[in-house]
C-alpha atoms as a PDB file:
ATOM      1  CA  UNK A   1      75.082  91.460 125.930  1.00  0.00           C
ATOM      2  CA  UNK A   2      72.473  92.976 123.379  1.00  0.00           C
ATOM      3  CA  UNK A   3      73.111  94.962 120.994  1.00  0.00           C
ATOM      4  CA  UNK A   4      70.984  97.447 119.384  1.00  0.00           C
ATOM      5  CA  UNK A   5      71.831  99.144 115.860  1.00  0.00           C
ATOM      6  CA  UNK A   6      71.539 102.990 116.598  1.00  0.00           C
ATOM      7  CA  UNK A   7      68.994 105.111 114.382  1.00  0.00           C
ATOM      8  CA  UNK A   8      71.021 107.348 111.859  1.00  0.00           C
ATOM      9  CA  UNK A   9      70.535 110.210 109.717  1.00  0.00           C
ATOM     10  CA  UNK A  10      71.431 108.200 106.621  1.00  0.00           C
ATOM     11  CA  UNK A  11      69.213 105.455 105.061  1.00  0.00           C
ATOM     12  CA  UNK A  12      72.344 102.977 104.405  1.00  0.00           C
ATOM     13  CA  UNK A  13      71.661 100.272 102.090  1.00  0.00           C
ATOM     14  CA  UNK A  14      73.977  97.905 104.329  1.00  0.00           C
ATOM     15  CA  UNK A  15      71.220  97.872 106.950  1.00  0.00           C
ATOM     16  CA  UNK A  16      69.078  96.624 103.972  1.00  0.00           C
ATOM     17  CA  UNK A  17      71.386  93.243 103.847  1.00  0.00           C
ATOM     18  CA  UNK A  18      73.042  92.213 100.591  1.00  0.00           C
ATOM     19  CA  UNK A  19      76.928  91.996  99.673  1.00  0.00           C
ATOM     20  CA  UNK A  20      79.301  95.101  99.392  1.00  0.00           C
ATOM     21  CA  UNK A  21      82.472  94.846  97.984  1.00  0.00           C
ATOM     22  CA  UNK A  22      85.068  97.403  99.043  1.00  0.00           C
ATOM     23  CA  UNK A  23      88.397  98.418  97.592  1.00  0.00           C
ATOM     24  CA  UNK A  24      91.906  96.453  98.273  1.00  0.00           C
ATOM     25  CA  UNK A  25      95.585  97.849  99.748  1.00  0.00           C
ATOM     26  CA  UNK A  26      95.108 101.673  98.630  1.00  0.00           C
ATOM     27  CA  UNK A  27      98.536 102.126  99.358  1.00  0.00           C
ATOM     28  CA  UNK A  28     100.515  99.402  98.401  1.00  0.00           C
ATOM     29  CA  UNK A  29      98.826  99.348  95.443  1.00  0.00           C
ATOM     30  CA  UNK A  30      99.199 102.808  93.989  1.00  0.00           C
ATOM     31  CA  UNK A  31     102.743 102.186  95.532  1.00  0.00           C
ATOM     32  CA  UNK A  32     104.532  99.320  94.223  1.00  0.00           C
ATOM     33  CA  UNK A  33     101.661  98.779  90.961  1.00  0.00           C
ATOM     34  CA  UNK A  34     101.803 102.145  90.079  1.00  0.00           C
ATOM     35  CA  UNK A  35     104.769 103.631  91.403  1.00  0.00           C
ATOM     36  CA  UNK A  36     103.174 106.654  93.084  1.00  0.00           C
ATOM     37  CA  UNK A  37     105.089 108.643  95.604  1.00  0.00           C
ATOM     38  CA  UNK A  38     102.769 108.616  98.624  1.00  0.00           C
ATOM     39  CA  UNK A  39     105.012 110.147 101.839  1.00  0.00           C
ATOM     40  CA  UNK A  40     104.281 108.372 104.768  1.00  0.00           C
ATOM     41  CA  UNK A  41     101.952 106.492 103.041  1.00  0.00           C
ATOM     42  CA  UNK A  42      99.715 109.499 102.746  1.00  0.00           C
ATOM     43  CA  UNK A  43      97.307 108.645  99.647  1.00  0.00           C
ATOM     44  CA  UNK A  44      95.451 111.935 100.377  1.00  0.00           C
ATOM     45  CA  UNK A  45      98.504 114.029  98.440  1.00  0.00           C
ATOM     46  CA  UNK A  46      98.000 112.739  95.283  1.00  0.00           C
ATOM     47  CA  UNK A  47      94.842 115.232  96.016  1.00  0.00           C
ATOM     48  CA  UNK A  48      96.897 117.753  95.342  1.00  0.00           C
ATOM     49  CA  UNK A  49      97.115 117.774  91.512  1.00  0.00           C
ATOM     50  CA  UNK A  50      95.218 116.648  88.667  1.00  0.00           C
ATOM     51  CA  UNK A  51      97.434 113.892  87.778  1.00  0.00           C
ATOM     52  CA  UNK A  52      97.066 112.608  91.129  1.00  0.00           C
ATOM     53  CA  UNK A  53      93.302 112.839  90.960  1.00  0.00           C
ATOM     54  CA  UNK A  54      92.803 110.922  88.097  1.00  0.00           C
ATOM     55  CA  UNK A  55      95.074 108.365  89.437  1.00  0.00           C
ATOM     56  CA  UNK A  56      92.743 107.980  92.438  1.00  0.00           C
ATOM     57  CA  UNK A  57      89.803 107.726  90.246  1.00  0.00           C
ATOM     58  CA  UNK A  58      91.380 104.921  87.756  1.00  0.00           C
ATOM     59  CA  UNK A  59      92.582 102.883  90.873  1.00  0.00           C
ATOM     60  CA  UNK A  60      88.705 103.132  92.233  1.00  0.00           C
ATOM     61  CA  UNK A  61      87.101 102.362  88.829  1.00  0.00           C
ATOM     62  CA  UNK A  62      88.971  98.732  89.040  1.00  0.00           C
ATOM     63  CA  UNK A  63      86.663  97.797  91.945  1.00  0.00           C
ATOM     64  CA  UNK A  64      83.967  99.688  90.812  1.00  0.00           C
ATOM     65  CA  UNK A  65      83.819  97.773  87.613  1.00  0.00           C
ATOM     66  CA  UNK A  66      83.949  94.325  89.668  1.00  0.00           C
ATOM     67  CA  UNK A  67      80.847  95.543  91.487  1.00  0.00           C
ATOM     68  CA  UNK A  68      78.718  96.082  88.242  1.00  0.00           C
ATOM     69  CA  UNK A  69      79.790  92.953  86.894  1.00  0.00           C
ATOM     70  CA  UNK A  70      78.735  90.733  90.269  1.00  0.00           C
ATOM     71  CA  UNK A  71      75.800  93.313  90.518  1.00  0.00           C
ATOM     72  CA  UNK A  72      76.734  93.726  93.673  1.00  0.00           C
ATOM     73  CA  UNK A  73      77.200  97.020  96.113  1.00  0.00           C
ATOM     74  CA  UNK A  74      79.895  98.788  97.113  1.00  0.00           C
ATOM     75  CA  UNK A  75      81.705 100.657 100.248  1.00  0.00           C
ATOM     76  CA  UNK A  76      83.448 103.826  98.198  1.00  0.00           C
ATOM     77  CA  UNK A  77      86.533 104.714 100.788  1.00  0.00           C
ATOM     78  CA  UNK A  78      88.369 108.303 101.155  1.00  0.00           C
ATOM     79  CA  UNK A  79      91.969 108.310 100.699  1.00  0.00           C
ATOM     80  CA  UNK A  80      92.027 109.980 104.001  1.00  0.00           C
ATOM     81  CA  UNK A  81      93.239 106.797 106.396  1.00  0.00           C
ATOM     82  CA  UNK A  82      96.650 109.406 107.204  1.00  0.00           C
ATOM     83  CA  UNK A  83      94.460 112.571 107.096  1.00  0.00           C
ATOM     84  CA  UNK A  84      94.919 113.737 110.471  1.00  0.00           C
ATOM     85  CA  UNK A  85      96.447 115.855 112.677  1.00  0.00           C
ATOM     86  CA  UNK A  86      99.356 114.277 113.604  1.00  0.00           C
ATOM     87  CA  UNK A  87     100.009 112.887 110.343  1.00  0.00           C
ATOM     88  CA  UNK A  88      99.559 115.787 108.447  1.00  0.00           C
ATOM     89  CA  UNK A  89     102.013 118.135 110.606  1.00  0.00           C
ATOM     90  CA  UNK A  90     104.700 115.637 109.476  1.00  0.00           C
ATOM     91  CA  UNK A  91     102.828 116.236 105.647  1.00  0.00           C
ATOM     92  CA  UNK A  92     103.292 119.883 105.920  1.00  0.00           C
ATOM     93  CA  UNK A  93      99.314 120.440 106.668  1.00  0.00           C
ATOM     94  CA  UNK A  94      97.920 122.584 109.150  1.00  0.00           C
ATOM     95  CA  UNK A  95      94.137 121.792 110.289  1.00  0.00           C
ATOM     96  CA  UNK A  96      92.964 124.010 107.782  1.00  0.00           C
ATOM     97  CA  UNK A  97      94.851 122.601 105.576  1.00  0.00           C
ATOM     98  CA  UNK A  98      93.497 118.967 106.696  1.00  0.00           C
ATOM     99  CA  UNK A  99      89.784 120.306 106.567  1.00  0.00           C
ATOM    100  CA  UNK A 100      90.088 120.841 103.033  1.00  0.00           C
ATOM    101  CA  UNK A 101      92.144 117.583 102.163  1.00  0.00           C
ATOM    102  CA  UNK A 102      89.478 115.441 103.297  1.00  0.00           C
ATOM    103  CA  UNK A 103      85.968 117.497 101.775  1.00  0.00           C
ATOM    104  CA  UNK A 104      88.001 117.139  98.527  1.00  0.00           C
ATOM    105  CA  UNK A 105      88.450 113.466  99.062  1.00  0.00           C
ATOM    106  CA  UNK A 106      84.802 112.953  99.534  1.00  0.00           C
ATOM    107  CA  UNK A 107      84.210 115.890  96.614  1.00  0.00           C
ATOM    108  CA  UNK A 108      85.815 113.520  94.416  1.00  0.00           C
ATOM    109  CA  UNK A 109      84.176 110.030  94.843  1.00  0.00           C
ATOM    110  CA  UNK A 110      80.919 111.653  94.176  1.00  0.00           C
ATOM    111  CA  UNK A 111      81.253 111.781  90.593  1.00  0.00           C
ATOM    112  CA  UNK A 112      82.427 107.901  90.963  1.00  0.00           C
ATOM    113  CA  UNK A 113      79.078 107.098  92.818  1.00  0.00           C
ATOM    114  CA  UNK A 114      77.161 109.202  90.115  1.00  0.00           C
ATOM    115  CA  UNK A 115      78.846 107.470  87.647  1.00  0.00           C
ATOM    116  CA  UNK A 116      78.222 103.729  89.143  1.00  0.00           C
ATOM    117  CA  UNK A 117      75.295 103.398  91.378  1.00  0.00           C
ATOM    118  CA  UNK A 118      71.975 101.303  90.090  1.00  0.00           C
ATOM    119  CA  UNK A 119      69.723  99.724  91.647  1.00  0.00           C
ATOM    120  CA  UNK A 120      71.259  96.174  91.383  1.00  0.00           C
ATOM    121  CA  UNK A 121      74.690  98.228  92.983  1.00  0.00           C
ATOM    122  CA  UNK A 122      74.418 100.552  95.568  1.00  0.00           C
ATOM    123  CA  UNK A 123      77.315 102.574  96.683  1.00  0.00           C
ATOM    124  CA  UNK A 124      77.753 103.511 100.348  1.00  0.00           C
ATOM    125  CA  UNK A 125      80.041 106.441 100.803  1.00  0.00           C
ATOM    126  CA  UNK A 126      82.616 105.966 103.492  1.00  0.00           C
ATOM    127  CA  UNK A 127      85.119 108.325 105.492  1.00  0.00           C
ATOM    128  CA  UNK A 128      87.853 106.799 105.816  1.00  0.00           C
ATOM    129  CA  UNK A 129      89.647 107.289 109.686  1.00  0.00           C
ATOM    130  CA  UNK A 130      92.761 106.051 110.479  1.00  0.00           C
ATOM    131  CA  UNK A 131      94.946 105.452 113.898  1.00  0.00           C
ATOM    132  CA  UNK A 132      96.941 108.674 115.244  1.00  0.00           C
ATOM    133  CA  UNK A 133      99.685 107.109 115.363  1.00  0.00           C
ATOM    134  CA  UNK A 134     101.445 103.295 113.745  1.00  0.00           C
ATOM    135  CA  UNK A 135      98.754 101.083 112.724  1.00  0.00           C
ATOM    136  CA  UNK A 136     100.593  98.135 113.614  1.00  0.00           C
ATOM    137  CA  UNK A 137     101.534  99.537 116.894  1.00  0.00           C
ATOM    138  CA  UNK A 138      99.936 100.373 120.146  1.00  0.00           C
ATOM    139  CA  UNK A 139      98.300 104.222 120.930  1.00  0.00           C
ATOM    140  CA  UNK A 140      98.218 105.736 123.983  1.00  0.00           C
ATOM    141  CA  UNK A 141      94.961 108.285 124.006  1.00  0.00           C
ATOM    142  CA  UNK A 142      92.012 107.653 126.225  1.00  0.00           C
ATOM    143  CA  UNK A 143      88.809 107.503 124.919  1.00  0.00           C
ATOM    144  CA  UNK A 144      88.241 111.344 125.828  1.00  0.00           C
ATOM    145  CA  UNK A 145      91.185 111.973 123.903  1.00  0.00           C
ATOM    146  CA  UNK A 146      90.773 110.277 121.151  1.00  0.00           C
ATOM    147  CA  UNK A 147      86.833 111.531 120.824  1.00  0.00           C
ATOM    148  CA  UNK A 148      88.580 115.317 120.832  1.00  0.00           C
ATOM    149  CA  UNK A 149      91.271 114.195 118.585  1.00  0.00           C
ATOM    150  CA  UNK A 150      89.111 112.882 115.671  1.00  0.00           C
ATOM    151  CA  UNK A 151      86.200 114.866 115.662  1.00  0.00           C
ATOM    152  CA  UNK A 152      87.641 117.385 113.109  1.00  0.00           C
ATOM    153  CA  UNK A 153      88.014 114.955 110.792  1.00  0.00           C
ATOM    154  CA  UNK A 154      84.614 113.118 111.533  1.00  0.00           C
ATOM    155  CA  UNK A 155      83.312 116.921 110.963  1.00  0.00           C
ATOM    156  CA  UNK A 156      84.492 117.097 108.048  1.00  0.00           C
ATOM    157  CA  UNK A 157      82.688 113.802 106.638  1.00  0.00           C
ATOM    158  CA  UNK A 158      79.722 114.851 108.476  1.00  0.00           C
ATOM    159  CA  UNK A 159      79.745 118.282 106.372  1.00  0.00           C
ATOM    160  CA  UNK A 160      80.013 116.326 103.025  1.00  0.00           C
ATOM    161  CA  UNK A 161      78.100 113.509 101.361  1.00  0.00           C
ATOM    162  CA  UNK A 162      79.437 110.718 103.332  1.00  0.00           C
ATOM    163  CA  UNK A 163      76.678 108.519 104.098  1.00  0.00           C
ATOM    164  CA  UNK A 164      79.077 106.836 107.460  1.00  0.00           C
ATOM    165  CA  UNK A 165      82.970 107.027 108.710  1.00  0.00           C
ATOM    166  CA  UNK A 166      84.954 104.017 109.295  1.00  0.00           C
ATOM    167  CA  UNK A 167      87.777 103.878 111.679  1.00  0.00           C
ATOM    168  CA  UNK A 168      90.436 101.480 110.337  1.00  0.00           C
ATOM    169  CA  UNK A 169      93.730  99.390 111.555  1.00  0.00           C
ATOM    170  CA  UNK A 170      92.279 100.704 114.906  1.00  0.00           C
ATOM    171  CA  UNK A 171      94.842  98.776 117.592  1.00  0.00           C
ATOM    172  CA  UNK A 172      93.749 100.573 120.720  1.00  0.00           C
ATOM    173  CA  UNK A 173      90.563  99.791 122.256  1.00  0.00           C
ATOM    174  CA  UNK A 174      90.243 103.234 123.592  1.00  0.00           C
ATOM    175  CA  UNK A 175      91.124 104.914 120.638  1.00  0.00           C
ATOM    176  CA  UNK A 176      88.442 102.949 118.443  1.00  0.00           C
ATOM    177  CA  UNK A 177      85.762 103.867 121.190  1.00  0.00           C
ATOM    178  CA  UNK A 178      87.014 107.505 121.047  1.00  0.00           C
ATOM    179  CA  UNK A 179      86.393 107.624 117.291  1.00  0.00           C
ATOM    180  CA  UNK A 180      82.673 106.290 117.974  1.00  0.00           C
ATOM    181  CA  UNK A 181      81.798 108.653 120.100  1.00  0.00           C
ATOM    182  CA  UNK A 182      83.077 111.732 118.043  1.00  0.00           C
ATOM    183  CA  UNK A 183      80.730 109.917 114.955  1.00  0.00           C
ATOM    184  CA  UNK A 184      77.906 110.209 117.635  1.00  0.00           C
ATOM    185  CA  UNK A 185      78.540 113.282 118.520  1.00  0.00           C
ATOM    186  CA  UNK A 186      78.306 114.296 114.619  1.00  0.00           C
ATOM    187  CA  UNK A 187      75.643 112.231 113.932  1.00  0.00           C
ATOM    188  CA  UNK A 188      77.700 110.040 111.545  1.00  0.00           C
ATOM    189  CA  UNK A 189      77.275 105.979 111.215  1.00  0.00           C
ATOM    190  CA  UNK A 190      80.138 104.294 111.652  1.00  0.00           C
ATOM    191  CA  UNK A 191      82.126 101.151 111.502  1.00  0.00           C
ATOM    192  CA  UNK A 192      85.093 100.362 113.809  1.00  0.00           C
ATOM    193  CA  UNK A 193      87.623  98.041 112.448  1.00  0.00           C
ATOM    194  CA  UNK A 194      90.498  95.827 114.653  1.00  0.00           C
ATOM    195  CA  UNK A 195      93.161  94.660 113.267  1.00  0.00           C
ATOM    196  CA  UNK A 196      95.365  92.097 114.963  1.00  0.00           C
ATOM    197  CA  UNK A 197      98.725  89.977 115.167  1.00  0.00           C
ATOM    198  CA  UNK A 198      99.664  86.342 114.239  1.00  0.00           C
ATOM    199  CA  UNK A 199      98.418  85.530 117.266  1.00  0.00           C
ATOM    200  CA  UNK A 200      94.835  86.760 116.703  1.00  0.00           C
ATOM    201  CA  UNK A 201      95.086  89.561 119.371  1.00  0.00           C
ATOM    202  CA  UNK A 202      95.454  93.233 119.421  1.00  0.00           C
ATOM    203  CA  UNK A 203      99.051  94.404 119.556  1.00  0.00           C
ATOM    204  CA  UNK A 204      98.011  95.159 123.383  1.00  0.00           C
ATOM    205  CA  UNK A 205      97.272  91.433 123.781  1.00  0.00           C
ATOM    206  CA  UNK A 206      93.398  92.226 124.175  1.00  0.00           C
ATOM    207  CA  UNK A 207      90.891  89.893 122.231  1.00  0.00           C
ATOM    208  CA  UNK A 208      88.938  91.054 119.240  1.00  0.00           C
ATOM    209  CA  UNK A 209      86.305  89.894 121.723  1.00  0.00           C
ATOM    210  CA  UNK A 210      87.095  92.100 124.350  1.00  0.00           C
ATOM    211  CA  UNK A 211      88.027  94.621 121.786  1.00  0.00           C
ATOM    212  CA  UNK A 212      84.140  94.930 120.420  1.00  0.00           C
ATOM    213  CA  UNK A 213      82.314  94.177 123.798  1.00  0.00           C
ATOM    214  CA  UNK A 214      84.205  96.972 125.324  1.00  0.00           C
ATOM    215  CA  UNK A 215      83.511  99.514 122.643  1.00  0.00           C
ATOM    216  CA  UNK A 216      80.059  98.479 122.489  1.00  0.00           C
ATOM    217  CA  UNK A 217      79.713  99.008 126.122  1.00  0.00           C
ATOM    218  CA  UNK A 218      81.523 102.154 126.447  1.00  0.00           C
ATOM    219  CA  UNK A 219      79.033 103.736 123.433  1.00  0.00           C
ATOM    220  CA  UNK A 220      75.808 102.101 123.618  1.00  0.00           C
ATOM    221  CA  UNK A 221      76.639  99.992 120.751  1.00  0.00           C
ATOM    222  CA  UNK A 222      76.624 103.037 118.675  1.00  0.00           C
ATOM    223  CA  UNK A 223      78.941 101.021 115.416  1.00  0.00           C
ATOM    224  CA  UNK A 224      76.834  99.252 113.007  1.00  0.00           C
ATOM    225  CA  UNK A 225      79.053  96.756 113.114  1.00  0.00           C
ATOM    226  CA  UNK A 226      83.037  96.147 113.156  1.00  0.00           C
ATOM    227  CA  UNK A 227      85.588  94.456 110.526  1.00  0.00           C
ATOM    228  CA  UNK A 228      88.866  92.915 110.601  1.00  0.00           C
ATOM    229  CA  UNK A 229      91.582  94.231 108.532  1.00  0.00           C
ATOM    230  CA  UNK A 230      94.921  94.028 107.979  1.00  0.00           C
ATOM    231  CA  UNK A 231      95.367  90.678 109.038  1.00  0.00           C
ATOM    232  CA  UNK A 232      95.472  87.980 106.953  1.00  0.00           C
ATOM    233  CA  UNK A 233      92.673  85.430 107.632  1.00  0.00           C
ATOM    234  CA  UNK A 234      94.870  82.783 108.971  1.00  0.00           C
ATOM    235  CA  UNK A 235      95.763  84.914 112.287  1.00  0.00           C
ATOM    236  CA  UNK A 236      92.109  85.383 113.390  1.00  0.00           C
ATOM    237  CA  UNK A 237      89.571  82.980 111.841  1.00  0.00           C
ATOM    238  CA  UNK A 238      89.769  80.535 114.444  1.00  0.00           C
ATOM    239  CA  UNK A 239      88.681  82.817 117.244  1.00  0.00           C
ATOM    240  CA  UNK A 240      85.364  83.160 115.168  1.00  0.00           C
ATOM    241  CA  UNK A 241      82.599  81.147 116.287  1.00  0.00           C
ATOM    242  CA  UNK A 242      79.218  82.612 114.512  1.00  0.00           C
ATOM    243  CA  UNK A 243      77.671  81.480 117.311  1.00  0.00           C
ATOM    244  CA  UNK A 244      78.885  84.123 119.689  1.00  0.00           C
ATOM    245  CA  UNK A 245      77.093  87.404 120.108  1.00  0.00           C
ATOM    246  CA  UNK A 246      80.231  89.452 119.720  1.00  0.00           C
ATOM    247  CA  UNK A 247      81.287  87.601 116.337  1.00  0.00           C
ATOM    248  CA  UNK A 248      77.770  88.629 114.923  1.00  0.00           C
ATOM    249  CA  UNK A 249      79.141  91.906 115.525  1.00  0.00           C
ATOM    250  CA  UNK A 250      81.748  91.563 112.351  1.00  0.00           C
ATOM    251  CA  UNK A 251      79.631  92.927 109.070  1.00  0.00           C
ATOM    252  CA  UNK A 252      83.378  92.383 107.127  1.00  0.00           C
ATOM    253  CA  UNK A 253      86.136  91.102 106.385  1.00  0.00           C
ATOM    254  CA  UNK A 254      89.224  93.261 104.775  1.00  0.00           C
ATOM    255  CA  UNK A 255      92.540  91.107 105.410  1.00  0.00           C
ATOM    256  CA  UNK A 256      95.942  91.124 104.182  1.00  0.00           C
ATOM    257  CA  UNK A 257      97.049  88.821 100.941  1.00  0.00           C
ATOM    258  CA  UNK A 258     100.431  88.200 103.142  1.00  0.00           C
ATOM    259  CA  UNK A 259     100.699  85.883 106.116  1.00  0.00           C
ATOM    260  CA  UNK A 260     103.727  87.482 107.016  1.00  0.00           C
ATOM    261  CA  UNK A 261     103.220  89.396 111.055  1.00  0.00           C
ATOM    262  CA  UNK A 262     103.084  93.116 111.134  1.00  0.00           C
ATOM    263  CA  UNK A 263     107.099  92.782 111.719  1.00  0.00           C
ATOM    264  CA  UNK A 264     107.698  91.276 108.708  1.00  0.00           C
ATOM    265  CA  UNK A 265     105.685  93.275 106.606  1.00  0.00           C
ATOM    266  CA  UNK A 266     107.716  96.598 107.878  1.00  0.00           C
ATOM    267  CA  UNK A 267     110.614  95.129 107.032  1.00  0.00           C
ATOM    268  CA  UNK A 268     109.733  94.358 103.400  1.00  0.00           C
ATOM    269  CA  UNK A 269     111.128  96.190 100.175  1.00  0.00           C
ATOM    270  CA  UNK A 270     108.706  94.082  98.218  1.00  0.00           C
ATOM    271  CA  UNK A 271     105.356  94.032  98.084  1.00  0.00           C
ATOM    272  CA  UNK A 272     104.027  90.256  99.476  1.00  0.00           C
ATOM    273  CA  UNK A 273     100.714  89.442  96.798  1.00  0.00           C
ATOM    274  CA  UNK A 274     100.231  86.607  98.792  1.00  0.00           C
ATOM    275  CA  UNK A 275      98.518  83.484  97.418  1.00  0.00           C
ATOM    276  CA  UNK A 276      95.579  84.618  95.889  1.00  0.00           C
ATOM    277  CA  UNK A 277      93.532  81.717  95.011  1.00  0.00           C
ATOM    278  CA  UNK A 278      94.144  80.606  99.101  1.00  0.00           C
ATOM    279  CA  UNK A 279      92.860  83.939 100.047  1.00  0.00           C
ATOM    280  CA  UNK A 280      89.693  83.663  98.007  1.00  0.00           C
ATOM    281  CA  UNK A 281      88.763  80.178  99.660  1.00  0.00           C
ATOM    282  CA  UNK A 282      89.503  81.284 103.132  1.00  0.00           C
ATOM    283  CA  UNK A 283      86.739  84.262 102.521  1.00  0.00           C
ATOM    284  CA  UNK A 284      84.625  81.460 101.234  1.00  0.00           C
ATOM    285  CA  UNK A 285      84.894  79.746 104.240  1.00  0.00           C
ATOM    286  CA  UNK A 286      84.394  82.757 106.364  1.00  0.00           C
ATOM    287  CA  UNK A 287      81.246  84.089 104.882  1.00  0.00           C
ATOM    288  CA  UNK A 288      80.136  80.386 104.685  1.00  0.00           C
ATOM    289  CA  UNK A 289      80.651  80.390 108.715  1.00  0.00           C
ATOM    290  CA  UNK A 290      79.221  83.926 109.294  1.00  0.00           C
ATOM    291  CA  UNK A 291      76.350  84.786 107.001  1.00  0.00           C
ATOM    292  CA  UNK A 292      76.057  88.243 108.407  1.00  0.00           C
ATOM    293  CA  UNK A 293      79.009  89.475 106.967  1.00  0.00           C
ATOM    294  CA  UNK A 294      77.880  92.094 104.566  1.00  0.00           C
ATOM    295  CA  UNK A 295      81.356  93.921 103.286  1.00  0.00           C
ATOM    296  CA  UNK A 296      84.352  91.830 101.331  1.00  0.00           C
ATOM    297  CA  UNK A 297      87.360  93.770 100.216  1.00  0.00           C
ATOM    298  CA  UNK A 298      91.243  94.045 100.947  1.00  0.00           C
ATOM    299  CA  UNK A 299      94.227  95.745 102.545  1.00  0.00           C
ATOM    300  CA  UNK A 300      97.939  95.349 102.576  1.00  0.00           C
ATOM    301  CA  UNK A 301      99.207  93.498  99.339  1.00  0.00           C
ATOM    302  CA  UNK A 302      95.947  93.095  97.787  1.00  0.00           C
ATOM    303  CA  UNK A 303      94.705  94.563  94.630  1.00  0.00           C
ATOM    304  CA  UNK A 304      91.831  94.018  92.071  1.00  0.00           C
ATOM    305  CA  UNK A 305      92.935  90.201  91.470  1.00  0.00           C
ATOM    306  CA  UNK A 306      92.414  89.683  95.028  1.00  0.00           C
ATOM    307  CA  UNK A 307      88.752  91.199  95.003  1.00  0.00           C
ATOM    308  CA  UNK A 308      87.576  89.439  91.591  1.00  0.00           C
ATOM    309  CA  UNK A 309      88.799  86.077  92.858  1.00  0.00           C
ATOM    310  CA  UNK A 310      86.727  86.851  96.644  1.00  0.00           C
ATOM    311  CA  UNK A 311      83.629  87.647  94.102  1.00  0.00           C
ATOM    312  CA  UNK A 312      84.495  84.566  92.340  1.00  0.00           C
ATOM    313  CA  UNK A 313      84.702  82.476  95.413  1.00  0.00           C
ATOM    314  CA  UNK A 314      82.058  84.081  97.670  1.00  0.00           C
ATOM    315  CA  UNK A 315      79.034  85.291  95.450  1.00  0.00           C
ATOM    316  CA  UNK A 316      76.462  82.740  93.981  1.00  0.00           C
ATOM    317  CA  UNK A 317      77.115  82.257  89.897  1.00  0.00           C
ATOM    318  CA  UNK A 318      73.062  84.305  89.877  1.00  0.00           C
ATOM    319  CA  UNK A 319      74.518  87.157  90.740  1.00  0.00           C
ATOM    320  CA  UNK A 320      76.524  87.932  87.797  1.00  0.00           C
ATOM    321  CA  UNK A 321      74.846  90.152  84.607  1.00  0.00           C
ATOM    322  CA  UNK A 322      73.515  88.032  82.100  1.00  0.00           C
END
């Protein structure tokens, strides 16, 4: 299969090559770190008050600060992964309501990229999209569906200063080509992530490579490229042979610090940080393996220790500020 990077409306400094860190476990962080009450964990309510807000931006500025030290770039996410329809009717939110929640979330990162992008660190601004339903369980929509389903809040990020929109924890194949195809429709880049089980498959049982040859067929290859998160490396890096078209596919990398299965994880009352220092070499090893991957950062259990010690690990010792 070939694949073809689409032309967008945004000049995004990941098409230029170079290293972008992203955040780590939004959630679980502000969660059991910081003790914030996030319903269903909805991030996008701490929107809601000025407390809130300035707990958003201090969790950001972490990462942020790791990126200016490596002089490296960085992929700025929206607390929006819950921000959607479904989601926020359980929240209390109607779609006005929902409209507004996520231009505020991209309102607010745009003093953070004001703030923090140089030269030496670009920041790409990213909507973040999430599944309608469990992340860690199987959807039913059809592509059409999901396309419908999403496009309000791909319309929203396509209103604001997002430069793309990322769908995330994406378990259906058909949802995740759905979610292209609205951010075609809207003119938006975008990135489709997978994330899988122990086993290194979707929850359905399809491969990540069937996963991203079947989305790229069904939209042209529309995604700039697709990540793996939620996951901890150990479940899926020995499906990844660089040498495969489809694996060239994967611009990041955004796993779990647990090796504990989706299963597991649920049933937790405490949060699994994993072993760190483990975590850092495996990303070594990755980006060693597959020099095309362009974005590093976290998810579940995974915080600004985890990200340093990636940077550590991963980025040449020339890279840091003299």
């Amino acid at each position: 299969m070939q694949y073809e990077i689409a032309k967008y409306r945004h000049d995004l400094p990941l098409l230029r090559g170079g290293t972008f860190l992203s955040d780590g476990g939004m959630e679980t962080a502000l969660i059991f770190h910081e003790g914030a009450d996030l319903p269903l964990f909805a991030s996008f309510v701490l929107l809601s008050t000025p407390e809130g807000r300035r707990q958003l931006l201090r969790y950001y500025t972490r990462y942020l600060e790791i990126a200016r030290l490596h002089d490296t770039g960085f992929v700025l996410d929206t607390a929006t992964w819950r921000a959607n329809a479904d989601w926020g009717e359980k929240l209390g939110y109607d779609a006005e309501a929902l409209r507004q929640v996520n231009a505020d979330a991209a309102h607010l990162l745009t003093e953070l990229r004001a703030q923090y992008e140089r030269p030496q660190v670009p920041i790409v601004f990213n909507g973040v999209i999430g599944p309608r339903g469990d992340g860690y369980k199987a959807g039913l929509m059809n592509a059409k569906e999901a396309e419908e389903y999403h496009s309000a809040q791909v319309a929203a990020f396509a209103d604001s200063e997002a430069d793309m929109v990322s769908a995330v924890t994406m378990t259906n194949v058909d949802e995740a080509t759905g979610v292209a195809r609205a951010a075609r429709k809207h003119g938006m880049p975008c990135a489709i992530s997978f994330t899988v089980e122990t086993n290194g498959r979707l929850v359905t049982g399809v491969s990540l490579q069937e996963a991203i040859e079947t989305v790229d067929a069904e939209t042209e290859g529309y995604p700039h490229y697709y990540m793996v998160n939620c996951a901890h490396p150990s479940h899926f890096e020995s499906s990844l042979d660089q040498r495969q078209a489809w694996v060239r596919r994967i611009g990041g990398i955004r796993a779990n610090a647990s090796t504990k299965s989706h299963a597991e994880l649920d049933e937790s009352e405490t949060l699994d940080i994993g072993d760190i220092g483990d975590l850092a070499r495996r990303y070594r090893s990755l980006t060693g393996r597959m020099p095309h991957l362009r974005v590093l950062g976290g998810c579940c259990g995974t915080d600004h220790r985890h990200i340093a010690a990636i940077c550590e690990a991963c980025l040449p010792a020339t890279a840091l500020s003299a």
